[in-house]
C-alpha atoms as a PDB file:
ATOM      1  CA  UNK A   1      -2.506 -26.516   0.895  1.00  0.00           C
ATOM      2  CA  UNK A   2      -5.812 -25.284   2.772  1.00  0.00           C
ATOM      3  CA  UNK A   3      -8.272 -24.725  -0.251  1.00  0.00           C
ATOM      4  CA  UNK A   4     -10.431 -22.643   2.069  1.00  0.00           C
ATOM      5  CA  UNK A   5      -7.602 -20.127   3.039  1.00  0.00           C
ATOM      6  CA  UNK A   6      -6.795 -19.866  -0.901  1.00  0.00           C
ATOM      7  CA  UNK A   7     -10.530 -19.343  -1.678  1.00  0.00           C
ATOM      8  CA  UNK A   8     -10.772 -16.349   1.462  1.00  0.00           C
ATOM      9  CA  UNK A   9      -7.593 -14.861  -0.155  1.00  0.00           C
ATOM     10  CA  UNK A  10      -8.732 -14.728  -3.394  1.00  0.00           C
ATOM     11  CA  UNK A  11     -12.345 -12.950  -1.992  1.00  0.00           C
ATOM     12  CA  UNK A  12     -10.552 -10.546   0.521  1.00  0.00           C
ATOM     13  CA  UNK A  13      -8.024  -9.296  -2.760  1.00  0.00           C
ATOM     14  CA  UNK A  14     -10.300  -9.575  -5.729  1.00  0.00           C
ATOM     15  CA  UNK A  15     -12.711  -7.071  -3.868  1.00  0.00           C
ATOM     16  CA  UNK A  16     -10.204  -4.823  -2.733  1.00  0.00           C
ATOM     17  CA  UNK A  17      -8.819  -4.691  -6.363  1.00  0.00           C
ATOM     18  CA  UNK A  18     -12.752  -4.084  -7.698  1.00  0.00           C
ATOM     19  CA  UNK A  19     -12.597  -0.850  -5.013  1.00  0.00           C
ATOM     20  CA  UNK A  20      -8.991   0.510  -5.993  1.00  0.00           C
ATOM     21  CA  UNK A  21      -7.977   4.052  -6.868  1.00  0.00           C
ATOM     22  CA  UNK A  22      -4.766   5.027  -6.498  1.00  0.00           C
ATOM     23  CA  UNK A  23      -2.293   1.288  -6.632  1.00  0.00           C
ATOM     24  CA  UNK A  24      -1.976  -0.925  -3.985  1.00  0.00           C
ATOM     25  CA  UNK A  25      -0.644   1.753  -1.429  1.00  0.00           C
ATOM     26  CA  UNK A  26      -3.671   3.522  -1.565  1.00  0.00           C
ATOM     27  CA  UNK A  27      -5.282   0.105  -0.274  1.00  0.00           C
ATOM     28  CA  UNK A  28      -2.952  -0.374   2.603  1.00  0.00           C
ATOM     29  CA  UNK A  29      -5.393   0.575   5.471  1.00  0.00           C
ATOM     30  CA  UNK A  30      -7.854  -1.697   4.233  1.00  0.00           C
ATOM     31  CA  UNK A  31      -5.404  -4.530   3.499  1.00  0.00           C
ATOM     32  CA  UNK A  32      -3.828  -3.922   6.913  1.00  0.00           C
ATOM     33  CA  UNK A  33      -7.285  -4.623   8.328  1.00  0.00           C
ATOM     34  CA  UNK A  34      -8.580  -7.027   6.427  1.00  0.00           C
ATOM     35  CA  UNK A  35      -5.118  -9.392   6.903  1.00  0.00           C
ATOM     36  CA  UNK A  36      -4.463  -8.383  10.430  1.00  0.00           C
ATOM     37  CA  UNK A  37      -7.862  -7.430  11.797  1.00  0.00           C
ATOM     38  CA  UNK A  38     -10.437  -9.157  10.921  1.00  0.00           C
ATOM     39  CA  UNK A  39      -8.932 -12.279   9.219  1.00  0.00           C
ATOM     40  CA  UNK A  40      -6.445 -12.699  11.762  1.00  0.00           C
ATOM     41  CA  UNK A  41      -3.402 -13.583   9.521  1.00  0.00           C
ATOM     42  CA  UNK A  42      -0.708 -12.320  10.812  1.00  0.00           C
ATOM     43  CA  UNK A  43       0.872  -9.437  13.743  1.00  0.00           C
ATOM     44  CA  UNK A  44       1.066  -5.681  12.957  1.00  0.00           C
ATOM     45  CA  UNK A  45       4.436  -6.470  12.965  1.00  0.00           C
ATOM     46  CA  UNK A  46       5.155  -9.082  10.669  1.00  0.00           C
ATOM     47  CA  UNK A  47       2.679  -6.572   8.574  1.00  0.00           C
ATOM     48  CA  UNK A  48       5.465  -3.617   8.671  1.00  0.00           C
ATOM     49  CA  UNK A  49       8.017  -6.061   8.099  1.00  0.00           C
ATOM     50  CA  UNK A  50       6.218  -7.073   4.464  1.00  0.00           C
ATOM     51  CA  UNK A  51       5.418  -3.713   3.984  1.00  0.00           C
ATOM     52  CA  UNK A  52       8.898  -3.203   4.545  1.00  0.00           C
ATOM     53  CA  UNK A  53      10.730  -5.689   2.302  1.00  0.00           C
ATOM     54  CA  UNK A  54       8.061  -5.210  -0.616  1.00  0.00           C
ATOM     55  CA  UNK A  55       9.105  -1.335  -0.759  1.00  0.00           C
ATOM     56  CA  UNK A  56      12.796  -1.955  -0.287  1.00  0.00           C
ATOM     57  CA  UNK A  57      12.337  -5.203  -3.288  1.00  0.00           C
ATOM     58  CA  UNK A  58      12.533  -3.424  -6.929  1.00  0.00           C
ATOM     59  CA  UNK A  59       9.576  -4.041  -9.137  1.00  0.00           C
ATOM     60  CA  UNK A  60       5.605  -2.620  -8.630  1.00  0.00           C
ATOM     61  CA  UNK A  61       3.902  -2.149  -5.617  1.00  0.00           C
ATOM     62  CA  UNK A  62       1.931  -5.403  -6.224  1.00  0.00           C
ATOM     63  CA  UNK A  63       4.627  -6.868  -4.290  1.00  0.00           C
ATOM     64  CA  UNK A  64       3.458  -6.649  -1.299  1.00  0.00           C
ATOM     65  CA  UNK A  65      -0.286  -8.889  -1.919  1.00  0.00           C
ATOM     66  CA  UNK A  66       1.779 -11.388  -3.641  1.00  0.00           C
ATOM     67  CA  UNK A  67       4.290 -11.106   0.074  1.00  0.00           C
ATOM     68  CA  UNK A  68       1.174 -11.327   2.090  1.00  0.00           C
ATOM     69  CA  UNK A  69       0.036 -14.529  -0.111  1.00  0.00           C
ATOM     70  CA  UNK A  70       3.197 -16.275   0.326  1.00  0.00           C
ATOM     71  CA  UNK A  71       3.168 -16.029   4.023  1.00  0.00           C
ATOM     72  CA  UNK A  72      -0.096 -17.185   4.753  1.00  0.00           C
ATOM     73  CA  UNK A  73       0.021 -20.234   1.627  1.00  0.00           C
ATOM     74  CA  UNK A  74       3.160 -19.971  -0.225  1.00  0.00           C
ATOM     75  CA  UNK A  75       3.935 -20.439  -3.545  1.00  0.00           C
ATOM     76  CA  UNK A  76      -0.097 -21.003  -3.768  1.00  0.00           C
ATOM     77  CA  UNK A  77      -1.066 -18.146  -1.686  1.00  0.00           C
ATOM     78  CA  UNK A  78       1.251 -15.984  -3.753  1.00  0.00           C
ATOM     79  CA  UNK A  79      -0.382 -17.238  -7.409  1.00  0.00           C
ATOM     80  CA  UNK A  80      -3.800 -16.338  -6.269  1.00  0.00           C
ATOM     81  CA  UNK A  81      -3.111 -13.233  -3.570  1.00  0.00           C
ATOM     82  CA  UNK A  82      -1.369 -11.681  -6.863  1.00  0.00           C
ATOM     83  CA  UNK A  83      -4.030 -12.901  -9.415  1.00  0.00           C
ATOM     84  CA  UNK A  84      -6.888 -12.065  -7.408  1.00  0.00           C
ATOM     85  CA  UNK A  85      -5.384  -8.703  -7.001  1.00  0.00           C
ATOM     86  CA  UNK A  86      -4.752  -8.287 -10.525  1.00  0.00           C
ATOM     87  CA  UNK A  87      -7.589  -9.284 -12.717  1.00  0.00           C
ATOM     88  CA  UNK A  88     -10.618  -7.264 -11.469  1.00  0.00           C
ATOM     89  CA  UNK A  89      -9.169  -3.695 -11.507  1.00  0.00           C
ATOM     90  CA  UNK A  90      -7.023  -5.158 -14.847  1.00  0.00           C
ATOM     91  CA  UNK A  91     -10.569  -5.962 -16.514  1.00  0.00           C
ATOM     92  CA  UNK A  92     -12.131  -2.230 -15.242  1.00  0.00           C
ATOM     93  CA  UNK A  93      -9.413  -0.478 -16.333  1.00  0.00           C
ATOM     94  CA  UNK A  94      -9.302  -2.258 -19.328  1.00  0.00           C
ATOM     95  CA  UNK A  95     -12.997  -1.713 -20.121  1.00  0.00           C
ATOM     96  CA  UNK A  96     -13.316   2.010 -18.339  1.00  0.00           C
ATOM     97  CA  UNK A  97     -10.041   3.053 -20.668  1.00  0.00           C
ATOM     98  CA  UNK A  98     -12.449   2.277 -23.813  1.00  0.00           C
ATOM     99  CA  UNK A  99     -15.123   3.900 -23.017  1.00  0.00           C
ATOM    100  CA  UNK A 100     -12.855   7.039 -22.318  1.00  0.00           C
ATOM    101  CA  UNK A 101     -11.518   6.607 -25.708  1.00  0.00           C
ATOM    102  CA  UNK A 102     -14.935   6.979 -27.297  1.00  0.00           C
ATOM    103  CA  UNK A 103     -16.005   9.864 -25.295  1.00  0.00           C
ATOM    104  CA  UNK A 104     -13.027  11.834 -24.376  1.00  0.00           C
ATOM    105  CA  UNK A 105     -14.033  15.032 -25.572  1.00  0.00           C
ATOM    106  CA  UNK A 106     -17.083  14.916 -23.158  1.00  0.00           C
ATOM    107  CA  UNK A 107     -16.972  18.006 -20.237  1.00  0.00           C
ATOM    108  CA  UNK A 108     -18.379  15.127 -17.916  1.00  0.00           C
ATOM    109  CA  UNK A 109     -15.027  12.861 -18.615  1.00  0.00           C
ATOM    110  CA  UNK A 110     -12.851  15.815 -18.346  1.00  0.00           C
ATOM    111  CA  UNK A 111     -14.585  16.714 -14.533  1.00  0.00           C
ATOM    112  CA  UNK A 112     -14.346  12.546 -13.789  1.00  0.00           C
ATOM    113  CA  UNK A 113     -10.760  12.409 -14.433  1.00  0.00           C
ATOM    114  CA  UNK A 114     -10.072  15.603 -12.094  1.00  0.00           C
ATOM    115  CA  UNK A 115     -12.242  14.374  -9.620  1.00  0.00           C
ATOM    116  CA  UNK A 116     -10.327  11.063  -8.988  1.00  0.00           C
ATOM    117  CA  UNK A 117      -7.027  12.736  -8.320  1.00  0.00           C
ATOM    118  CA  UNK A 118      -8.126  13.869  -4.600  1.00  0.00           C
ATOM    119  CA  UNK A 119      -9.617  10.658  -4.160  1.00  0.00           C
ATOM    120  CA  UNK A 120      -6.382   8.769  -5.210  1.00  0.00           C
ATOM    121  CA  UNK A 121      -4.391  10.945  -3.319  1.00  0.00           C
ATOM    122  CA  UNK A 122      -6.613  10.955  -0.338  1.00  0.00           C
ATOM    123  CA  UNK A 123      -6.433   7.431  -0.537  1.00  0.00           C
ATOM    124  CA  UNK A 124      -2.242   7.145  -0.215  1.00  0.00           C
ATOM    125  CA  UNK A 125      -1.950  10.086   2.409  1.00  0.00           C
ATOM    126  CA  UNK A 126      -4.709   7.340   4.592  1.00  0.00           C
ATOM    127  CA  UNK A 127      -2.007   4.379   3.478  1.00  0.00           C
ATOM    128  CA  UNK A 128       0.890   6.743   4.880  1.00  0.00           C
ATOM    129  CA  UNK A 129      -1.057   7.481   8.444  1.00  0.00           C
ATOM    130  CA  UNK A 130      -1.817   3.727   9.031  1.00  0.00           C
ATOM    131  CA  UNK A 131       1.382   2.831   8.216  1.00  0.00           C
ATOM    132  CA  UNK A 132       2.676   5.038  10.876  1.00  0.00           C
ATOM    133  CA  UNK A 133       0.142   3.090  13.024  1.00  0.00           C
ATOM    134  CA  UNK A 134       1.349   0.205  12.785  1.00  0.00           C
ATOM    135  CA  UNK A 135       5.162   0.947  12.801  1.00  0.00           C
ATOM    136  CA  UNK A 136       5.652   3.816  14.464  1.00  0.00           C
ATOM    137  CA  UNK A 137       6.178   2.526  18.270  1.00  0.00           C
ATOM    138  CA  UNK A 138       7.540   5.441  20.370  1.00  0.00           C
ATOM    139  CA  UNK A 139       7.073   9.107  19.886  1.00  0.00           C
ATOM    140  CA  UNK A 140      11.343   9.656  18.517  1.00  0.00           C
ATOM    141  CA  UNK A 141       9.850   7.421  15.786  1.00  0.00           C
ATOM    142  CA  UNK A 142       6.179   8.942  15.332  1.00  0.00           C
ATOM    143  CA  UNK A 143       8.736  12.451  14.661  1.00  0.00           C
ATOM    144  CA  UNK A 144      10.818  11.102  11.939  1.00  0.00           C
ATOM    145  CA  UNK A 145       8.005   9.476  10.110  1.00  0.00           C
ATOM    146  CA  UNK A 146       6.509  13.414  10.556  1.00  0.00           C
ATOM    147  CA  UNK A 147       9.760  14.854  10.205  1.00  0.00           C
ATOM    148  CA  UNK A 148      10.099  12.866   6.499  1.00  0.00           C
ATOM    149  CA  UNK A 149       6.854  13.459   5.701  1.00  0.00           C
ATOM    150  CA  UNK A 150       7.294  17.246   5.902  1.00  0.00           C
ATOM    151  CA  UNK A 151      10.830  16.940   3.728  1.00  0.00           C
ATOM    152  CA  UNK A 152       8.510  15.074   1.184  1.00  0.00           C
ATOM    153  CA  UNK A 153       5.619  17.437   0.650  1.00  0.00           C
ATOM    154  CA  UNK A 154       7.387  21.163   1.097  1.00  0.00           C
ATOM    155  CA  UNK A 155      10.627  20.084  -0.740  1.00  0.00           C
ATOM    156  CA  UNK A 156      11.664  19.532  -4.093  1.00  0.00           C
ATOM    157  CA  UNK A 157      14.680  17.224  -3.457  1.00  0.00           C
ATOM    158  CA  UNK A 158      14.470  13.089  -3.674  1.00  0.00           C
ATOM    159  CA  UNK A 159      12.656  11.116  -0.995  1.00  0.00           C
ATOM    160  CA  UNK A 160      16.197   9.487  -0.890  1.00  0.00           C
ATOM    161  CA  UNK A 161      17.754  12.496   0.985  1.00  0.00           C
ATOM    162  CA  UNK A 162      15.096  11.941   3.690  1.00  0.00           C
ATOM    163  CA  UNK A 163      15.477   8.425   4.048  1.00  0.00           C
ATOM    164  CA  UNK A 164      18.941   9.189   4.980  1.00  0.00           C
ATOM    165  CA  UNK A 165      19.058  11.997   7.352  1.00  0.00           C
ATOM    166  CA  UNK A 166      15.909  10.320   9.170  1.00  0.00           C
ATOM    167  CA  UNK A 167      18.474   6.873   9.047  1.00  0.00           C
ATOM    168  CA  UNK A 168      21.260   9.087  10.498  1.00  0.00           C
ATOM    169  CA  UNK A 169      19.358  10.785  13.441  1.00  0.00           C
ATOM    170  CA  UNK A 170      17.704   7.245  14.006  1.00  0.00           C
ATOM    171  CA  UNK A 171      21.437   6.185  14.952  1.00  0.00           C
ATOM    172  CA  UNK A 172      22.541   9.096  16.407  1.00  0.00           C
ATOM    173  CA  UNK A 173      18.877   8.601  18.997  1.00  0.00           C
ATOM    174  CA  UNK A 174      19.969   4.857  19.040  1.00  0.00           C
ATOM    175  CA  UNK A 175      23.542   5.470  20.160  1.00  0.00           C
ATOM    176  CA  UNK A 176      22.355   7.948  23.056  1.00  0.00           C
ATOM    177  CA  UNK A 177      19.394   5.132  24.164  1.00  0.00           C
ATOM    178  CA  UNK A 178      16.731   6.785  22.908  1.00  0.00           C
ATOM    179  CA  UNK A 179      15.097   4.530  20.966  1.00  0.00           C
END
């Protein structure tokens, strides 16, 4: 067990956590770079491939830090990936949450509240684009990821549906060599 490794994750999670609106997949561009850019830890790919597995794994979005932790430490690397991730936007929200309480009849809480929502969302849409960075390869695949983002946003049916006819066309391309 490298103590120093388990110290730099803690320090690269705990501050993205102190930063976060929006859930972990509103931090995905800056966890991308911080664990495949500047740290080094792993390949884009083995990046889409946890990205990957933590979506398709039932259970909260957390998943994925506590993925990234066991890869680069195991068990340890998991503990304090998902910890470190955990407690410091656990303790704001925690403390932020009270002070709503006492004051939530204030106009200025009211405007707050409405103000985060196009930050949060702002936030994901960013985690959606680098995603498509780093896993989109080819320009058949940079369509579907457009092609399923459109079915998303302009209809009212279940991401499911999408995942599927994007899954059929990608065999249908894959059959006729184009991907």
């Amino acid at each position: 067990m490298n103590a120093l490794l388990l110290l730099r994750i803690a320090e690269v999670f705990a501050l993205l956590s102190a930063f976060s609106f929006g859930g972990v997949n509103a931090l995905l561009p800056e966890v991308h770079r911080q664990v495949v850019e500047i740290n080094g830890w792993m390949s884009d790919a083995t990046f889409s491939d946890i990205f990957a597995v933590s979506n398709a794994a039932p259970g909260p979005n957390i998943i994925m830090i506590s993925l990234i932790g066991w890869q680069l430490s195991g068990l340890a690397g998991l503990v304090v990936a998902t910890l470190a991730a955990m407690t410091p936007s656990c303790l704001i929200t925690f403390t932020v949450t009270r002070l709503l309480k006492r004051h939530s009849g204030s106009r200025a809480i009211k405007l707050f509240k409405e103000g985060l929502v196009p930050v949060a969302l702002g936030l994901i849409l960013a985690s959606g684009v680098a995603m498509m960075r780093t896993a989109d390869t080819n320009t058949l695949l940079v369509a579907f990821s457009l092609a399923t983002a459109a079915f998303v946003a302009f209809s009212a049916r279940n991401p499911l549906w999408a995942f599927g006819a994007v899954t059929g066309l990608a065999v249908v391309a894959q059959h006729f060599g184009m991907m």
